[in-house]
N, C-alpha and C. Protein backbone atom coordinates (compact mmCIF):
# COMPACT_ATOMS: atom_id res chain seq x y z
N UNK A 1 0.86 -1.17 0.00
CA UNK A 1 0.00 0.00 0.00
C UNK A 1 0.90 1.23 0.00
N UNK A 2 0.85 2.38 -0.97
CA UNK A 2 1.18 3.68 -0.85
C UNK A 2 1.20 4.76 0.06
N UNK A 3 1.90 5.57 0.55
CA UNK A 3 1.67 5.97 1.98
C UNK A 3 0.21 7.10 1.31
N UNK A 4 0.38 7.39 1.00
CA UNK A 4 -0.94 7.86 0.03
C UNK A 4 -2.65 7.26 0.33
N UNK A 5 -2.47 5.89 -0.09
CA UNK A 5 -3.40 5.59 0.83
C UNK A 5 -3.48 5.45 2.36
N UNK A 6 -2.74 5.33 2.63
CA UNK A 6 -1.97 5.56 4.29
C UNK A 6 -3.16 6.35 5.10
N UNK A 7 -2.34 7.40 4.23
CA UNK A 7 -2.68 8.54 4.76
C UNK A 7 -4.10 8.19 5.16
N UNK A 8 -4.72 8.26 3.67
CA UNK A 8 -6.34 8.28 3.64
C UNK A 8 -6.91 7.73 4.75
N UNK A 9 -6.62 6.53 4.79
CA UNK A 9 -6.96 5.74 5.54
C UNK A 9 -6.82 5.98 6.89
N UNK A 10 -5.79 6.41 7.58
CA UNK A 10 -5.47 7.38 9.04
C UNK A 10 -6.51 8.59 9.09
N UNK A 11 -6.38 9.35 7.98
CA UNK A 11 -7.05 10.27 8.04
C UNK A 11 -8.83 10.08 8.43
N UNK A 12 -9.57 9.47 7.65
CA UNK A 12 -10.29 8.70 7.44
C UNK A 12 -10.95 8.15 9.13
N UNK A 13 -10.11 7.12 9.23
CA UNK A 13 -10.20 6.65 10.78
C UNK A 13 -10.27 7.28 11.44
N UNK A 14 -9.59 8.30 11.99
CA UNK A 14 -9.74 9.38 12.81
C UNK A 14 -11.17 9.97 12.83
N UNK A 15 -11.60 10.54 11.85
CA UNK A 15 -12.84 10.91 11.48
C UNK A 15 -14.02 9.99 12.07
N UNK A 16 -13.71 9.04 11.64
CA UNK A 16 -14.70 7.99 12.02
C UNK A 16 -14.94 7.93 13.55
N UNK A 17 -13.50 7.81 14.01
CA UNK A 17 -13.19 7.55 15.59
C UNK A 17 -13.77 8.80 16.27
N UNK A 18 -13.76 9.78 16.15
CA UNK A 18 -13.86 11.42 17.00
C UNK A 18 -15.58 11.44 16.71
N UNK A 19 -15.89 10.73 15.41
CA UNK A 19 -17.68 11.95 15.20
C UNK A 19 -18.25 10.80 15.71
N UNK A 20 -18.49 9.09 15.74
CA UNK A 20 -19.49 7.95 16.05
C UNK A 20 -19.48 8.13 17.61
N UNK A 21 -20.67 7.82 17.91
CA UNK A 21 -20.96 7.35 19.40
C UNK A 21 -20.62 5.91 19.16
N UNK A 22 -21.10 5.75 20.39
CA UNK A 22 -20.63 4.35 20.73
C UNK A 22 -22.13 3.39 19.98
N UNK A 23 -21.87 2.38 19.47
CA UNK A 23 -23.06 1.59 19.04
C UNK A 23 -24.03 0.47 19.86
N UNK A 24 -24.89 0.13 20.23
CA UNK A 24 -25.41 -0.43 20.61
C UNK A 24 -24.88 -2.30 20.50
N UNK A 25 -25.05 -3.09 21.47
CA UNK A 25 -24.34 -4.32 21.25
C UNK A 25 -25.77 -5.39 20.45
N UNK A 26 -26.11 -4.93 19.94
CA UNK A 26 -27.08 -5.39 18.96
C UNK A 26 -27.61 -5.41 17.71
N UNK A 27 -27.67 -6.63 17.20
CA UNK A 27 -27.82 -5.98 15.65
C UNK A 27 -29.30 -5.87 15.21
N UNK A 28 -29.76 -5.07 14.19
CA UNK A 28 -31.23 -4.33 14.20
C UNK A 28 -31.32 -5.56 12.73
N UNK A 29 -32.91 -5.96 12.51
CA UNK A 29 -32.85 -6.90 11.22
C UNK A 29 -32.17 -6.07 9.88
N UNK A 30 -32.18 -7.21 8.95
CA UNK A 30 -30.97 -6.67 8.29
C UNK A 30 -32.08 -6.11 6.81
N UNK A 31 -32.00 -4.87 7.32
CA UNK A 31 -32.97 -4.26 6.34
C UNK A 31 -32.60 -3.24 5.25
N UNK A 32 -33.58 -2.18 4.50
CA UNK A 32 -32.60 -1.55 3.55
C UNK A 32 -32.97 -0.13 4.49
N UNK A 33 -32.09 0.25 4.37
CA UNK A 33 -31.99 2.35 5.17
C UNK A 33 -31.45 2.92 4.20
N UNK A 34 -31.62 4.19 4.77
CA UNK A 34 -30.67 5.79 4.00
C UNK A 34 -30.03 6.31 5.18
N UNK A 35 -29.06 6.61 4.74
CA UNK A 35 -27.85 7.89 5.56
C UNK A 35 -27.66 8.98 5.00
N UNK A 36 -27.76 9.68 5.75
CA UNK A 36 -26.92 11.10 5.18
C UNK A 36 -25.76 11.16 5.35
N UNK A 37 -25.37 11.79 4.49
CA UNK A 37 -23.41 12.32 4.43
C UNK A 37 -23.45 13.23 5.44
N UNK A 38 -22.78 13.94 5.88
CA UNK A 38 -22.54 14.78 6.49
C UNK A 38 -22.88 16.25 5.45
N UNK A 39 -23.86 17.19 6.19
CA UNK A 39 -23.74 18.55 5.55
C UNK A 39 -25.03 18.44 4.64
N UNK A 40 -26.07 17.05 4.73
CA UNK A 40 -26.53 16.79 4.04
C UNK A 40 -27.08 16.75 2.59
N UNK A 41 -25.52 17.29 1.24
CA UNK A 41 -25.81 16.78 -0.09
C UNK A 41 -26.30 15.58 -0.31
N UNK A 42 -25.58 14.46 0.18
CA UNK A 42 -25.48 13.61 -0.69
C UNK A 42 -26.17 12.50 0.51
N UNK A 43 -26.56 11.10 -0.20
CA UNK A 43 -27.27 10.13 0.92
C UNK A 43 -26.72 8.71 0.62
N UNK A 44 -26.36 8.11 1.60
CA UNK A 44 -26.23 6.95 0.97
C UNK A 44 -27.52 5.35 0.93
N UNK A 45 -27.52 5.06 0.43
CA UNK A 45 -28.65 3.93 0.24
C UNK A 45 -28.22 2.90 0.58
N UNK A 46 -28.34 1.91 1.18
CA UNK A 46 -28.32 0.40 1.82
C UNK A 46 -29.52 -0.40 1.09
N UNK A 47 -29.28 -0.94 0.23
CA UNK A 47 -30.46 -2.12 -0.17
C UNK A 47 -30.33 -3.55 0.72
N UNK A 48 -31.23 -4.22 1.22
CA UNK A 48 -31.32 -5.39 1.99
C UNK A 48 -30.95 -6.38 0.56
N UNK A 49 -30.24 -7.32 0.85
CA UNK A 49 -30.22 -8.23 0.03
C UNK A 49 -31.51 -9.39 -0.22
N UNK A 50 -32.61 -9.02 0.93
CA UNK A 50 -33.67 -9.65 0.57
C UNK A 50 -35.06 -9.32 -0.51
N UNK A 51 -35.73 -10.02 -0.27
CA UNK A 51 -36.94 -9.46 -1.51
C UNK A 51 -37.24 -7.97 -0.89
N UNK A 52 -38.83 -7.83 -1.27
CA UNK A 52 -39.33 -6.18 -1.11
C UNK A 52 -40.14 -6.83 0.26
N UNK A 53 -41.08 -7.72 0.70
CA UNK A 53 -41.86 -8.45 1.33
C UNK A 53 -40.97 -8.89 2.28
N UNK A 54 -39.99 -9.06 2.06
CA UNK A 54 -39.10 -9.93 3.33
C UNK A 54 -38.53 -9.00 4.10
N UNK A 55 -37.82 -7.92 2.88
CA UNK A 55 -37.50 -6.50 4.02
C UNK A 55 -38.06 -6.40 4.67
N UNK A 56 -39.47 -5.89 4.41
CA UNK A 56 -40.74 -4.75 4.99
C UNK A 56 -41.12 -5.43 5.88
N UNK A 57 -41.50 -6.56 5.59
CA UNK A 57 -42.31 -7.41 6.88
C UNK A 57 -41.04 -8.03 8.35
N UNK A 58 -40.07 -7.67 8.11
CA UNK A 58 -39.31 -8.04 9.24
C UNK A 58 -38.76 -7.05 10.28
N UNK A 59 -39.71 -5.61 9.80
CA UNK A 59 -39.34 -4.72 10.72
C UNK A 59 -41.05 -4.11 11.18
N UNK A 60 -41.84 -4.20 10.24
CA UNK A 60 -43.33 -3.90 10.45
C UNK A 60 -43.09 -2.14 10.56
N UNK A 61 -44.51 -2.08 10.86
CA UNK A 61 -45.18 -0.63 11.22
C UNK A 61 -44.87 0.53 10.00
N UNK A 62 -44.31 1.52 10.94
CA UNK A 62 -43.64 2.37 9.93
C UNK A 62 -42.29 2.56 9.51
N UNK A 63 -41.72 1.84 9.95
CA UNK A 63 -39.90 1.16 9.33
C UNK A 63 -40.95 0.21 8.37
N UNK A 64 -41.69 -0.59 8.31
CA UNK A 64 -41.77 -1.59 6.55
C UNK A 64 -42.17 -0.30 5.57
N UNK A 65 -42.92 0.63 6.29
CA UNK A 65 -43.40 1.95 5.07
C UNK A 65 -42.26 2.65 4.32
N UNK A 66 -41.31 2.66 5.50
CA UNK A 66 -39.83 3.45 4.81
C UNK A 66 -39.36 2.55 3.75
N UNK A 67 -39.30 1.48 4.32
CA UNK A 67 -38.68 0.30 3.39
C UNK A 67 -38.82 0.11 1.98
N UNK A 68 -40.31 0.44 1.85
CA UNK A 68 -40.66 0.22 0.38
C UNK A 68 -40.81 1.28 -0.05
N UNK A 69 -40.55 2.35 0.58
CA UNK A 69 -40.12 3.62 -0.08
C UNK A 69 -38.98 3.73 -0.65
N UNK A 70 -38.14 3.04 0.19
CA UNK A 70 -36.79 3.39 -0.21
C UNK A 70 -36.30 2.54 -1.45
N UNK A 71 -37.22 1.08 -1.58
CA UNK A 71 -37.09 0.02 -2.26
C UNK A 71 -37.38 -0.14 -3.70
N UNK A 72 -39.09 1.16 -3.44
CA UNK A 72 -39.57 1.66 -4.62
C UNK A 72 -38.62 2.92 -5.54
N UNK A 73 -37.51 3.78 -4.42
CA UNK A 73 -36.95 4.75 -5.21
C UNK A 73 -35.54 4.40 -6.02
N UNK A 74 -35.07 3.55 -4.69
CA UNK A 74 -33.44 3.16 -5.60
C UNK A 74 -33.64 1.55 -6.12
N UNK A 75 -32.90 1.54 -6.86
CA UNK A 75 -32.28 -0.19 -7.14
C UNK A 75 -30.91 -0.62 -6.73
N UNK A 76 -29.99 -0.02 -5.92
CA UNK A 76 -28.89 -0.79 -5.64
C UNK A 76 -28.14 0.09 -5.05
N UNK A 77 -27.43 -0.44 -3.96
CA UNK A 77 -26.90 0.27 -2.87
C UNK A 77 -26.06 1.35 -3.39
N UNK A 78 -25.81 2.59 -2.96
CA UNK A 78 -25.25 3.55 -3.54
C UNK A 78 -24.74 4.57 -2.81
N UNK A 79 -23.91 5.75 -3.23
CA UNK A 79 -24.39 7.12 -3.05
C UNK A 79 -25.28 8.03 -4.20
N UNK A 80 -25.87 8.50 -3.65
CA UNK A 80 -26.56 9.64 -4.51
C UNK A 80 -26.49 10.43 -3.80
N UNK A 81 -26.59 11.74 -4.73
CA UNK A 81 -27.17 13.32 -4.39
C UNK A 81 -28.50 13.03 -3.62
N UNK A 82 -28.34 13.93 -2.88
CA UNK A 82 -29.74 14.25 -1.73
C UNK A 82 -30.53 15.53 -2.46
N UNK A 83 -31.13 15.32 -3.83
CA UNK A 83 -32.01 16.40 -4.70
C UNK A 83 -33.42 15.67 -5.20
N UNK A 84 -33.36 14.23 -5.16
CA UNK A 84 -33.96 13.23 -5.43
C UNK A 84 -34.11 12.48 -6.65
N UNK A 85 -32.44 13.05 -6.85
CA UNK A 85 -31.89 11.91 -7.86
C UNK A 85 -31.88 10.34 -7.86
N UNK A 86 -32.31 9.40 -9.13
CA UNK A 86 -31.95 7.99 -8.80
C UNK A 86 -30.93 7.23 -9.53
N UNK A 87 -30.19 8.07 -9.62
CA UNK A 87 -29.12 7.67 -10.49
C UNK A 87 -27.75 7.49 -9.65
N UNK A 88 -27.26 6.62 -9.36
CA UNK A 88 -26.08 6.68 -8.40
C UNK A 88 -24.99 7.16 -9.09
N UNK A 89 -24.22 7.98 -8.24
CA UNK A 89 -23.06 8.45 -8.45
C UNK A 89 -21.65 7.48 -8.14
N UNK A 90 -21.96 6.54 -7.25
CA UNK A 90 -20.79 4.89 -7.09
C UNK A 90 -21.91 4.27 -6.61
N UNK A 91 -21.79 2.78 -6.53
CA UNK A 91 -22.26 1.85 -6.19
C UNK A 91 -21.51 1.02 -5.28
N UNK A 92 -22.07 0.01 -4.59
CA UNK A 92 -21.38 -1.14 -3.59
C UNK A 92 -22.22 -2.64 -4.04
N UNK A 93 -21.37 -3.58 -3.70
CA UNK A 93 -22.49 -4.87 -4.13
C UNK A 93 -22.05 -5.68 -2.93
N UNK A 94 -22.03 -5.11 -1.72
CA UNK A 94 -22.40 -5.94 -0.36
C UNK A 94 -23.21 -5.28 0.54
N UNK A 95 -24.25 -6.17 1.92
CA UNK A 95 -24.59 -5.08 2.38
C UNK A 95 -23.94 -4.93 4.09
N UNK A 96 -24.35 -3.97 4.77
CA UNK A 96 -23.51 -3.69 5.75
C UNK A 96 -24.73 -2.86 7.05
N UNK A 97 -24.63 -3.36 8.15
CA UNK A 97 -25.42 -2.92 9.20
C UNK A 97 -25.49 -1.41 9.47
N UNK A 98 -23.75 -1.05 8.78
CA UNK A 98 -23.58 0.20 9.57
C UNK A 98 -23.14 1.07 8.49
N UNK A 99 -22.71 2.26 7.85
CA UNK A 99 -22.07 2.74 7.05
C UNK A 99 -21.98 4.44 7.48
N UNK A 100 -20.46 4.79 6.93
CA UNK A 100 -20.35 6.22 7.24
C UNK A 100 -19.83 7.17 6.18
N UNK A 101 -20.79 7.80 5.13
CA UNK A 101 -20.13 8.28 4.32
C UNK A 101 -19.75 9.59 4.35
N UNK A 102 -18.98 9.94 4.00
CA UNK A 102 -18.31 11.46 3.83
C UNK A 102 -19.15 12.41 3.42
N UNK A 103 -18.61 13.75 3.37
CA UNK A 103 -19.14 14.73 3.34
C UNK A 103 -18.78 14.99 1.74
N UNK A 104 -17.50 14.35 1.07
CA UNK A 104 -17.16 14.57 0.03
C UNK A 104 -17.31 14.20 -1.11
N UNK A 105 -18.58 13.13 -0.90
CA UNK A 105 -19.38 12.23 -2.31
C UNK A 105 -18.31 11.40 -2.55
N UNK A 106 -17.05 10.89 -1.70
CA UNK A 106 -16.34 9.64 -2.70
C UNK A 106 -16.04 8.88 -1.56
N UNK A 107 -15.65 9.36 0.11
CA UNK A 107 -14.93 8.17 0.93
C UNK A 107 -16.44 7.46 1.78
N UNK A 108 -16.30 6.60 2.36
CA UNK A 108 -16.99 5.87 3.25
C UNK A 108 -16.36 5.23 4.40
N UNK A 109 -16.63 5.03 5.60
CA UNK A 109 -16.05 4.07 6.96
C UNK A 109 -17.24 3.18 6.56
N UNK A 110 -16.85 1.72 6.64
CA UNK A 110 -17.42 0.61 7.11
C UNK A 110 -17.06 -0.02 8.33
N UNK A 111 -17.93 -0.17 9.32
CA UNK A 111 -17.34 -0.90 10.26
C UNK A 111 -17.10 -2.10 10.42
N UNK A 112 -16.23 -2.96 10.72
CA UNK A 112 -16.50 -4.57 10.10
C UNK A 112 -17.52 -5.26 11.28
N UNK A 113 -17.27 -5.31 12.62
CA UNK A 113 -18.18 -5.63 13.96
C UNK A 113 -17.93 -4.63 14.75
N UNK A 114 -18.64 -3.32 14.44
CA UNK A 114 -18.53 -2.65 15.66
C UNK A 114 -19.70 -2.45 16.40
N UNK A 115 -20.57 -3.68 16.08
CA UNK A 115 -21.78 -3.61 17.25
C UNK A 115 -21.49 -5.02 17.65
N UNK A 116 -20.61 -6.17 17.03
CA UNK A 116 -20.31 -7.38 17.54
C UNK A 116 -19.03 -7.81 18.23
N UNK A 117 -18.35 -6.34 18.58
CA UNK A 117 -17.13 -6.02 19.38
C UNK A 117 -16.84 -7.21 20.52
N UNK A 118 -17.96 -7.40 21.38
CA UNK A 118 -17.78 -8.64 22.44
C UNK A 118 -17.66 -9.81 21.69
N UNK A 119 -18.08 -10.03 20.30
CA UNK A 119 -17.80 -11.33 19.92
C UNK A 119 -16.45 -11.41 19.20
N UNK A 120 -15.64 -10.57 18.85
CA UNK A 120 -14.98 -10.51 17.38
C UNK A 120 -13.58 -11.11 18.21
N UNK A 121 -13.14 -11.81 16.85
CA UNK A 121 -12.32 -12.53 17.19
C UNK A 121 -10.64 -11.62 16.18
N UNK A 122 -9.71 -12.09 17.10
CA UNK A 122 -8.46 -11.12 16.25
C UNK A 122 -8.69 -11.27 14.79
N UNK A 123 -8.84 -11.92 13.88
CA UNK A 123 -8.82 -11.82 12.39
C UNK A 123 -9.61 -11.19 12.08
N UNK A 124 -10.96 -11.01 12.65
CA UNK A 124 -11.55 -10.17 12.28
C UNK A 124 -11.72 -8.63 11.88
N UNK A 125 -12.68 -8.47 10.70
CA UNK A 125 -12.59 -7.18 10.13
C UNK A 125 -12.79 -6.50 10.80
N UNK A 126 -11.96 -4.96 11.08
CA UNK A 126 -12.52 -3.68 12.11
C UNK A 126 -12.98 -2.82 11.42
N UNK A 127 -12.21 -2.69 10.84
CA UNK A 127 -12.92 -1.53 9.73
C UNK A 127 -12.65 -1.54 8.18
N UNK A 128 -13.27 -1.03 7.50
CA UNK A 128 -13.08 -1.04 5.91
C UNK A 128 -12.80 0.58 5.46
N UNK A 129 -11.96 0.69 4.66
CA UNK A 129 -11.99 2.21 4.10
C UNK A 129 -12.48 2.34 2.55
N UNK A 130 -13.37 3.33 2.00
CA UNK A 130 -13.92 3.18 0.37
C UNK A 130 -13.75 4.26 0.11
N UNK A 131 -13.34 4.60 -1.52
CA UNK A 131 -13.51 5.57 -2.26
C UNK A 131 -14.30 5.38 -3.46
N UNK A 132 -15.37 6.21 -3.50
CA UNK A 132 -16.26 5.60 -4.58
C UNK A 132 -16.94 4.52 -4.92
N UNK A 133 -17.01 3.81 -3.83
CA UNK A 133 -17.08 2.40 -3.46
C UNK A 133 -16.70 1.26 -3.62
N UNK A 134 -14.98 1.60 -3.77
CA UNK A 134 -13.95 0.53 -4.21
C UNK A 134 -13.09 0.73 -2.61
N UNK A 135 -12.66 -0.98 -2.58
CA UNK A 135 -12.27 -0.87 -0.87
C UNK A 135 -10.76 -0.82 -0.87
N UNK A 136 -10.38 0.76 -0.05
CA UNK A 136 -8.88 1.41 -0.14
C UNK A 136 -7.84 0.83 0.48
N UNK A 137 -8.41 0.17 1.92
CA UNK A 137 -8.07 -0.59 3.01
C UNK A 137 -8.89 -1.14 3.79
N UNK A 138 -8.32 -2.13 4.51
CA UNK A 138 -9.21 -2.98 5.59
C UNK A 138 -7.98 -3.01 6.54
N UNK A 139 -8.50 -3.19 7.85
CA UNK A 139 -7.93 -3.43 8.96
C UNK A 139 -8.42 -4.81 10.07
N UNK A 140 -7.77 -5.71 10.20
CA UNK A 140 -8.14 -6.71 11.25
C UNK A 140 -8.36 -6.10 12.72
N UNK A 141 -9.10 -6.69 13.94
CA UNK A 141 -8.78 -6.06 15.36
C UNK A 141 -7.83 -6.63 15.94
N UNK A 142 -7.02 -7.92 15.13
CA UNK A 142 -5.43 -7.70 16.22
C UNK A 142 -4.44 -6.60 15.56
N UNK A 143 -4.76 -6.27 14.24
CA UNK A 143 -3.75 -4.67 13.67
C UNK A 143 -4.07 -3.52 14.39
N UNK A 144 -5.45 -3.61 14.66
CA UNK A 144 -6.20 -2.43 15.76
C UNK A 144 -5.52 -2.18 17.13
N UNK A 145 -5.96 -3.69 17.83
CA UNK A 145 -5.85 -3.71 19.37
C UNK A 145 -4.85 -4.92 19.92
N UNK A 146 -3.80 -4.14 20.65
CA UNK A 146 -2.89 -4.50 20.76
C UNK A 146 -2.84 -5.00 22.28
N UNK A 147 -4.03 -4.54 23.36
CA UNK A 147 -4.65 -4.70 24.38
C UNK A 147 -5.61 -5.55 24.84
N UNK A 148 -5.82 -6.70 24.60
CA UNK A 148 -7.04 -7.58 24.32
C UNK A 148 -7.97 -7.00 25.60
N UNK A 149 -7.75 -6.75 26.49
CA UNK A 149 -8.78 -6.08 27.89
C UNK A 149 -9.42 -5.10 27.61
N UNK A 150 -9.05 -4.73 26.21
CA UNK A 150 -9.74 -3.31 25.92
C UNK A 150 -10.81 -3.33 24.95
N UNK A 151 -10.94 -4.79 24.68
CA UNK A 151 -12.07 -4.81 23.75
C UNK A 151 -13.24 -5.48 24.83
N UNK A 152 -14.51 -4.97 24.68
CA UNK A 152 -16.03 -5.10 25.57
C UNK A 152 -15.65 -6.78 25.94
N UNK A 153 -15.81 -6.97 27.13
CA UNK A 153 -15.94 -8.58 27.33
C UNK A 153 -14.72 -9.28 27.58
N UNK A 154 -13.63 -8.50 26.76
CA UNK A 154 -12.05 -9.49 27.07
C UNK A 154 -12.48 -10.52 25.98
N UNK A 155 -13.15 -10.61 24.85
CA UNK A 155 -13.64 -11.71 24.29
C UNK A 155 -12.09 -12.98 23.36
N UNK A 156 -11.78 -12.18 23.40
CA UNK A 156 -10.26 -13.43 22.75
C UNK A 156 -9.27 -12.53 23.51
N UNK A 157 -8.23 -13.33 23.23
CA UNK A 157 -6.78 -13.50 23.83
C UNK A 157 -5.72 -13.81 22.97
N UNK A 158 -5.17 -13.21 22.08
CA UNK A 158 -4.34 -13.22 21.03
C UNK A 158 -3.22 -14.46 21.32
């Protein structure tokens, strides 16, 4: 890797690290949402990898109403402009519980388990870095944490 991406990627992290609260130790069903970027241009889209019926009905009420709103406007996980464009500006073809996109329409933080922190084991993914939705870097949590007591639970022991 180029210190170039290095950088990004430090840079990047940091960002991630200073603006997120802390996440809940639970994961929510695995449905489709929208995010905003920061500064709110741009949004990013999460499609569920399930049908339209399987989304909607596994969260009910008015989360299934969003659902097929969101299901009926985009076709595939993205960023777009926040004007109510449906045309993506990058795309992704995995999906992800959590996502953090930039303010700048090209980077993203993925977290790899940062709501499954008590379970994650050292190989595991910590974080992902994207530009445009091509992946810049990844990081394991034994490259992360060099402290095993410091992850929720003490859950492995390097």
């Amino acid at each position: 890797m180029n210190m170039g991406k290095i950088g990004i990627c430090l840079t990047l992290g940091a960002t991630f690290a200073l603006s997120q609260q802390a996440s809940a130790l639970s994961l929510a069903p695995r449905s489709s949402y929208k995010m905003l970027a920061p500064g709110g241009k741009y949004v990013f889209v999460m499609i569920s990898p399930k049908t339209i019926d399987q989304d909607a009905d596994s969260v009910g009420g008015d989360r299934a109403a969003e659902i097929r709103e969101i299901r009926a406007s985009y076709s595939v996980s993205g960023l777009y402009r926040n004007d109510g464009s449906r045309t993506p500006l990058w795309t992704v073809d995995w999906y992800s519980y959590e996502v953090y996109p930039a303010s700048d329409a090209v980077h993203l933080v993925r977290p790899g388990l940062s709501r499954l922190w008590s379970s994650a084991g050292p190989d595991d993914i910590a974080v992902e870095f994207y530009a445009a939705g091509k992946l810049l870097c990844s990081y394991k949590v034994r490259e992360l944490v060099d402290i095993p007591r410091l992850l929720i639970n003490n859950s492995f022991v390097p």
